[in-house]
C-alpha atoms as a PDB file:
ATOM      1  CA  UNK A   1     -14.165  23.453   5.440  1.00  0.00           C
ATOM      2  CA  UNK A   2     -16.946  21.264   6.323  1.00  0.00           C
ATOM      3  CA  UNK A   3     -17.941  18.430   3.998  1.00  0.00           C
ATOM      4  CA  UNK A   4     -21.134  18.677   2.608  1.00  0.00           C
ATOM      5  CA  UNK A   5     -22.979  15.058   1.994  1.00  0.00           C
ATOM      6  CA  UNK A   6     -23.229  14.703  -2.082  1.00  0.00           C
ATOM      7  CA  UNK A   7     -26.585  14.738  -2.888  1.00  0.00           C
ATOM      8  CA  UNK A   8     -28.409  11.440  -3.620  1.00  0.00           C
ATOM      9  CA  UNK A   9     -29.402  11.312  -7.529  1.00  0.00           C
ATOM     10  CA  UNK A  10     -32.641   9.498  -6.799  1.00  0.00           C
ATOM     11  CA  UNK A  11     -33.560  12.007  -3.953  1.00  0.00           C
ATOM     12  CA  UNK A  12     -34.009  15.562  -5.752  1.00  0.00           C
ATOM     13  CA  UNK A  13     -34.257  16.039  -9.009  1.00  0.00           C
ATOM     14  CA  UNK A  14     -31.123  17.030 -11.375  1.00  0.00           C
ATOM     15  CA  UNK A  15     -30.506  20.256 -11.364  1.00  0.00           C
ATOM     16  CA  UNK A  16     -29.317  19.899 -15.405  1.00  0.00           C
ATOM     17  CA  UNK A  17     -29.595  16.912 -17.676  1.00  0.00           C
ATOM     18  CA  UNK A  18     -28.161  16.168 -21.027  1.00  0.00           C
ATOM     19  CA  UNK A  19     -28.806  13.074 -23.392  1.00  0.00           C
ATOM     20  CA  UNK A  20     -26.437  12.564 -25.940  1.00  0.00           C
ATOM     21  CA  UNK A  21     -25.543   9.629 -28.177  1.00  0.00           C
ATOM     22  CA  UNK A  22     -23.193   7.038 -27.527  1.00  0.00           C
ATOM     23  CA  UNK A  23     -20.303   7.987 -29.688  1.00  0.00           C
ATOM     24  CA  UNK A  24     -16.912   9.319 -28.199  1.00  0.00           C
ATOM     25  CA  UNK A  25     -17.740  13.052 -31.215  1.00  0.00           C
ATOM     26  CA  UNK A  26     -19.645  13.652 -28.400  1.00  0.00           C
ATOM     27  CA  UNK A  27     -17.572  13.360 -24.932  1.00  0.00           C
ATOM     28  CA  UNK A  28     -16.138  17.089 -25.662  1.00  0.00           C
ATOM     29  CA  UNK A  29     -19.747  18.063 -25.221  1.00  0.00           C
ATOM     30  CA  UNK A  30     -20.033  16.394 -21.770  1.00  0.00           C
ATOM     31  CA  UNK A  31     -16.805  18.468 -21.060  1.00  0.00           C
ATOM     32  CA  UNK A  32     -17.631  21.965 -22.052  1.00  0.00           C
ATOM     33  CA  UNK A  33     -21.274  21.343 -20.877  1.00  0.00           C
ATOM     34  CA  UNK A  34     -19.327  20.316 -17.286  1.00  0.00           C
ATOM     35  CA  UNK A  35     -16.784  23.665 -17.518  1.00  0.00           C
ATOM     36  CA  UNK A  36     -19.564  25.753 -18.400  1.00  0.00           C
ATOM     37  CA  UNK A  37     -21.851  24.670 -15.612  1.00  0.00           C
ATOM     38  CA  UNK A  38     -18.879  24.619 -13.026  1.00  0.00           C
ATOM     39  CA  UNK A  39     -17.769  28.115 -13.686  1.00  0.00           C
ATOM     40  CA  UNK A  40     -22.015  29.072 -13.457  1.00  0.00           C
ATOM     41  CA  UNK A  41     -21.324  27.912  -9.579  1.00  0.00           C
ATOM     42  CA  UNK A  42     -18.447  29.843  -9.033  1.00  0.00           C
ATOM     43  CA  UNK A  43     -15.484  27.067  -9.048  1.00  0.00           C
ATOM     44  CA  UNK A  44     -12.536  27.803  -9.337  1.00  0.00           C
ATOM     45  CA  UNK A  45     -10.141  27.325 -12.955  1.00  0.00           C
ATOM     46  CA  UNK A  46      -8.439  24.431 -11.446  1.00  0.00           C
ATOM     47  CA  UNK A  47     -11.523  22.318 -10.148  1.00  0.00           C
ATOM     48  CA  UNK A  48     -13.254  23.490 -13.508  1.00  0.00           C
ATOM     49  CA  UNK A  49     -10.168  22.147 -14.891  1.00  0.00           C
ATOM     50  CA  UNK A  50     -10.443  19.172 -12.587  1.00  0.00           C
ATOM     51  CA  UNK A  51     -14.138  18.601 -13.043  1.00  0.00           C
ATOM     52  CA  UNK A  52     -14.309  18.817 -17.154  1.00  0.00           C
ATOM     53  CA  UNK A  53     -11.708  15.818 -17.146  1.00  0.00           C
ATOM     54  CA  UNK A  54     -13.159  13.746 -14.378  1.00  0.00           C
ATOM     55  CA  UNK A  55     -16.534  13.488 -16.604  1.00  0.00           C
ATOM     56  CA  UNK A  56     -14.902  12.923 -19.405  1.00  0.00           C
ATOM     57  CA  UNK A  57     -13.222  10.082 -18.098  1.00  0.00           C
ATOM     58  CA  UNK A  58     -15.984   8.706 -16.785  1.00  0.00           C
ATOM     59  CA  UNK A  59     -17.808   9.478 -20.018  1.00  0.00           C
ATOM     60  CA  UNK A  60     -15.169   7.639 -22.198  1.00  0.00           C
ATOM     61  CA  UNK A  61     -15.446   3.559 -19.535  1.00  0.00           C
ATOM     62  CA  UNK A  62     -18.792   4.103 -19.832  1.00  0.00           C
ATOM     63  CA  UNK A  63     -19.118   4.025 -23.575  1.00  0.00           C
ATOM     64  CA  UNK A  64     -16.600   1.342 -23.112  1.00  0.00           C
ATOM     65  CA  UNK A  65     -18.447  -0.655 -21.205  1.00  0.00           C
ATOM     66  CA  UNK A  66     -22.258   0.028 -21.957  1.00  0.00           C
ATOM     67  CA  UNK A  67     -24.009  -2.240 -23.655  1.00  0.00           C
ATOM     68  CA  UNK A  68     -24.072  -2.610 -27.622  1.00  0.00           C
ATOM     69  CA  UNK A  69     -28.112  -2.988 -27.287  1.00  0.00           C
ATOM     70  CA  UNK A  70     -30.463  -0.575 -29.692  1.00  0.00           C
ATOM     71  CA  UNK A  71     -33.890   0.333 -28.530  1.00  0.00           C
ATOM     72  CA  UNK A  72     -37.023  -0.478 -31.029  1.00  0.00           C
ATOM     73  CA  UNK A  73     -36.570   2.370 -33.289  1.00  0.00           C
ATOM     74  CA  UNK A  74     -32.820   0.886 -33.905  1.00  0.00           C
ATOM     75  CA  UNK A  75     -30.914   3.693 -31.732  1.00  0.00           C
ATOM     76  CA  UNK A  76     -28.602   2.900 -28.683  1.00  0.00           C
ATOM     77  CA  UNK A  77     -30.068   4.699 -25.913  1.00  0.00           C
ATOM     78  CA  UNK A  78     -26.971   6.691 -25.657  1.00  0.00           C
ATOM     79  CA  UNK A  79     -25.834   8.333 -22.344  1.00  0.00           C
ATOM     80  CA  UNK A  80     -28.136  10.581 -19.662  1.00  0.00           C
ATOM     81  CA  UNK A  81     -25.403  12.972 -17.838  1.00  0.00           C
ATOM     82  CA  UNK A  82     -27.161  14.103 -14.662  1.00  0.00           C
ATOM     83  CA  UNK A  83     -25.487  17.418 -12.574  1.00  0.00           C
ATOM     84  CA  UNK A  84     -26.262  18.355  -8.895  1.00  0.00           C
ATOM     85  CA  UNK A  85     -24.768  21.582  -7.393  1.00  0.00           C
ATOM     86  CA  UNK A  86     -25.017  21.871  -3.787  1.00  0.00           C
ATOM     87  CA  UNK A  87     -22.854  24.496  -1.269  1.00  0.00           C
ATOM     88  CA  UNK A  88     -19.175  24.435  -3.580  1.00  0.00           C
ATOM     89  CA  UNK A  89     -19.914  20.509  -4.068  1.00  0.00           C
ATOM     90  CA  UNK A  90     -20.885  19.012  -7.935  1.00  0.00           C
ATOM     91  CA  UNK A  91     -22.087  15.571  -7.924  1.00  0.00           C
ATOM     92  CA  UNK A  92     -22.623  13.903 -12.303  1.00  0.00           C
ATOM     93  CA  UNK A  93     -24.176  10.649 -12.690  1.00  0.00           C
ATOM     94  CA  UNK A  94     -22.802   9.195 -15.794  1.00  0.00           C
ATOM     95  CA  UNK A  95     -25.220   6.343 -17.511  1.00  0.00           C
ATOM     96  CA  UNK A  96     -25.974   3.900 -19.740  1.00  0.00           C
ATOM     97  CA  UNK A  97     -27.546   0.584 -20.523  1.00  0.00           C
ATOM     98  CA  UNK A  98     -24.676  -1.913 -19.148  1.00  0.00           C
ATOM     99  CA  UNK A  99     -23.425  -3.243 -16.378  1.00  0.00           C
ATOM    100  CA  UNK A 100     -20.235  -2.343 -14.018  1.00  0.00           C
ATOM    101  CA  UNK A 101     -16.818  -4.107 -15.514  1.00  0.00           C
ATOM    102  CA  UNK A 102     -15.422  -6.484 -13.004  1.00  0.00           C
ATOM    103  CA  UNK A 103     -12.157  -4.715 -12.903  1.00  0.00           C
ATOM    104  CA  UNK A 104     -11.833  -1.126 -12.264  1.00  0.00           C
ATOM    105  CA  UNK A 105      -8.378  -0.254 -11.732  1.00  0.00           C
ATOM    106  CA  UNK A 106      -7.274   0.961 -15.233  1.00  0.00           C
ATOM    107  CA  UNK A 107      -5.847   4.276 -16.552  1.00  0.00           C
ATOM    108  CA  UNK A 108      -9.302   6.425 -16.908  1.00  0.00           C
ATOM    109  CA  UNK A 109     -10.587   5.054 -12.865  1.00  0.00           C
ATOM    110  CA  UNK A 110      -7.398   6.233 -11.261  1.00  0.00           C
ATOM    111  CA  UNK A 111      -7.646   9.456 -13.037  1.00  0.00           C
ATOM    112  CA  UNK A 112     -11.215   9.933 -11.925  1.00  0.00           C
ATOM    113  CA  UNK A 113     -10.462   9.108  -8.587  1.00  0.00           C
ATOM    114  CA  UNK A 114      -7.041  11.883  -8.974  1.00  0.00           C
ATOM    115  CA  UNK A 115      -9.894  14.644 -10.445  1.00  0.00           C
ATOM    116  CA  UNK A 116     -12.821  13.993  -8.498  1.00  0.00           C
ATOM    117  CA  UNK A 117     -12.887  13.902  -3.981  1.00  0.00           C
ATOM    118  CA  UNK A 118     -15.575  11.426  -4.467  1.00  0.00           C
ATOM    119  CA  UNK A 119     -16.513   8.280  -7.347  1.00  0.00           C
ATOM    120  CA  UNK A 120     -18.794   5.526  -6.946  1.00  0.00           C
ATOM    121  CA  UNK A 121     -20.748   3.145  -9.514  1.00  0.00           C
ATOM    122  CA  UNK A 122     -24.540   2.931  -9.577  1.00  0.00           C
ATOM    123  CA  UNK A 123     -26.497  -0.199  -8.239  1.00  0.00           C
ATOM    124  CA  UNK A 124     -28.877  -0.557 -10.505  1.00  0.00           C
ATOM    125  CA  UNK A 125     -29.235  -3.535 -12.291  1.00  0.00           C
ATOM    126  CA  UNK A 126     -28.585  -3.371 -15.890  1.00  0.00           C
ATOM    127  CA  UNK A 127     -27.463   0.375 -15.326  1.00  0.00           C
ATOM    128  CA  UNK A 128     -24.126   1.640 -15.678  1.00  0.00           C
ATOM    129  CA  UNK A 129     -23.855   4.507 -13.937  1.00  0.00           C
ATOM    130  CA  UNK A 130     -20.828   6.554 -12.898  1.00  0.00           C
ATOM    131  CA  UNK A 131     -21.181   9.097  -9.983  1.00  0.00           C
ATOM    132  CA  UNK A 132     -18.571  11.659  -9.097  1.00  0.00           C
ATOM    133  CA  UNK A 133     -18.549  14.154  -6.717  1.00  0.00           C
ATOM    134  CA  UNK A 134     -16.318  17.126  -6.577  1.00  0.00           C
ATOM    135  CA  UNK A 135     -15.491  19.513  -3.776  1.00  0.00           C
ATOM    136  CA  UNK A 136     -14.571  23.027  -4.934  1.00  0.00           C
ATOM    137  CA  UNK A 137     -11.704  25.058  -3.464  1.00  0.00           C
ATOM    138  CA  UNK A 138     -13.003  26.928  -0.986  1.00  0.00           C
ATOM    139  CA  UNK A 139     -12.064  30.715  -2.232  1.00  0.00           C
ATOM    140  CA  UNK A 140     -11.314  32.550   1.388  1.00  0.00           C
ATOM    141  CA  UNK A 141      -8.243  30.834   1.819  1.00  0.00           C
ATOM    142  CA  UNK A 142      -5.830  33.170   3.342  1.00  0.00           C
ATOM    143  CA  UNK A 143      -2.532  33.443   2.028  1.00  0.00           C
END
């Protein structure tokens, strides 16, 4: 299987998007909307599996660690969930208003980094934003 380079978020533009606000009611969203899109592309159950917890994970630090901020009208800002779907690859961009905790070693990053072939945070300043990439199975794999 050759590796195909996860595609850069601020290259192309997102194949789908979703906004939703920053309350946890809503990280089951991120993960059906995740299945749902996976199984569109053809992944397998297991890396649908795989992929649905990964972004939920990464949905749950970074409502943990966005920032408590409300925009004029009085409404957080909430979280923009970005997909890419390339050759078997998904890449989601997670993010928020906030910035990257100094420590990233707890329960919900090593579980990410278990679900996911690829996770990296954003450089943006003032940005959280959580990027994981996931390889699917490849489906010819003889027996």
């Amino acid at each position: 299987m050759s590796a195909e380079r996860p595609p850069d978020p601020t290259a192309a533009p997102a194949d789908a998007e979703l906004r939703i606000p920053a309350e946890t009611a809503y990280v089951a969203v991120l993960r059906t909307t995740s299945a749902a899109l996976a199984a569109r592309h053809d992944f397998t159950l297991a890396d649908i599996e795989d992929l649905r917890m990964a972004v939920g994970e990464a949905a749950v630090v970074a409502l943990a660690n966005g920032a408590d901020g409300t925009d004029g009208a009085g409404r957080h800002p909430g979280l923009v969930v970005r997909y890419w779907f390339g050759e078997r690859t998904a890449t989601v961009s997670i993010a928020t208003p906030g910035t990257v905790p100094a420590h990233l070693d707890d329960l919900s990053w090593q579980m990410m980094r278990a679900l996911a072939d690829d996770v990296r945070t954003g450089t943006t300043p003032g940005l959280l934003e959580i990027v994981l990439t996931h390889h699917a199975t490849p489906l010819d794999v003889p027996s």
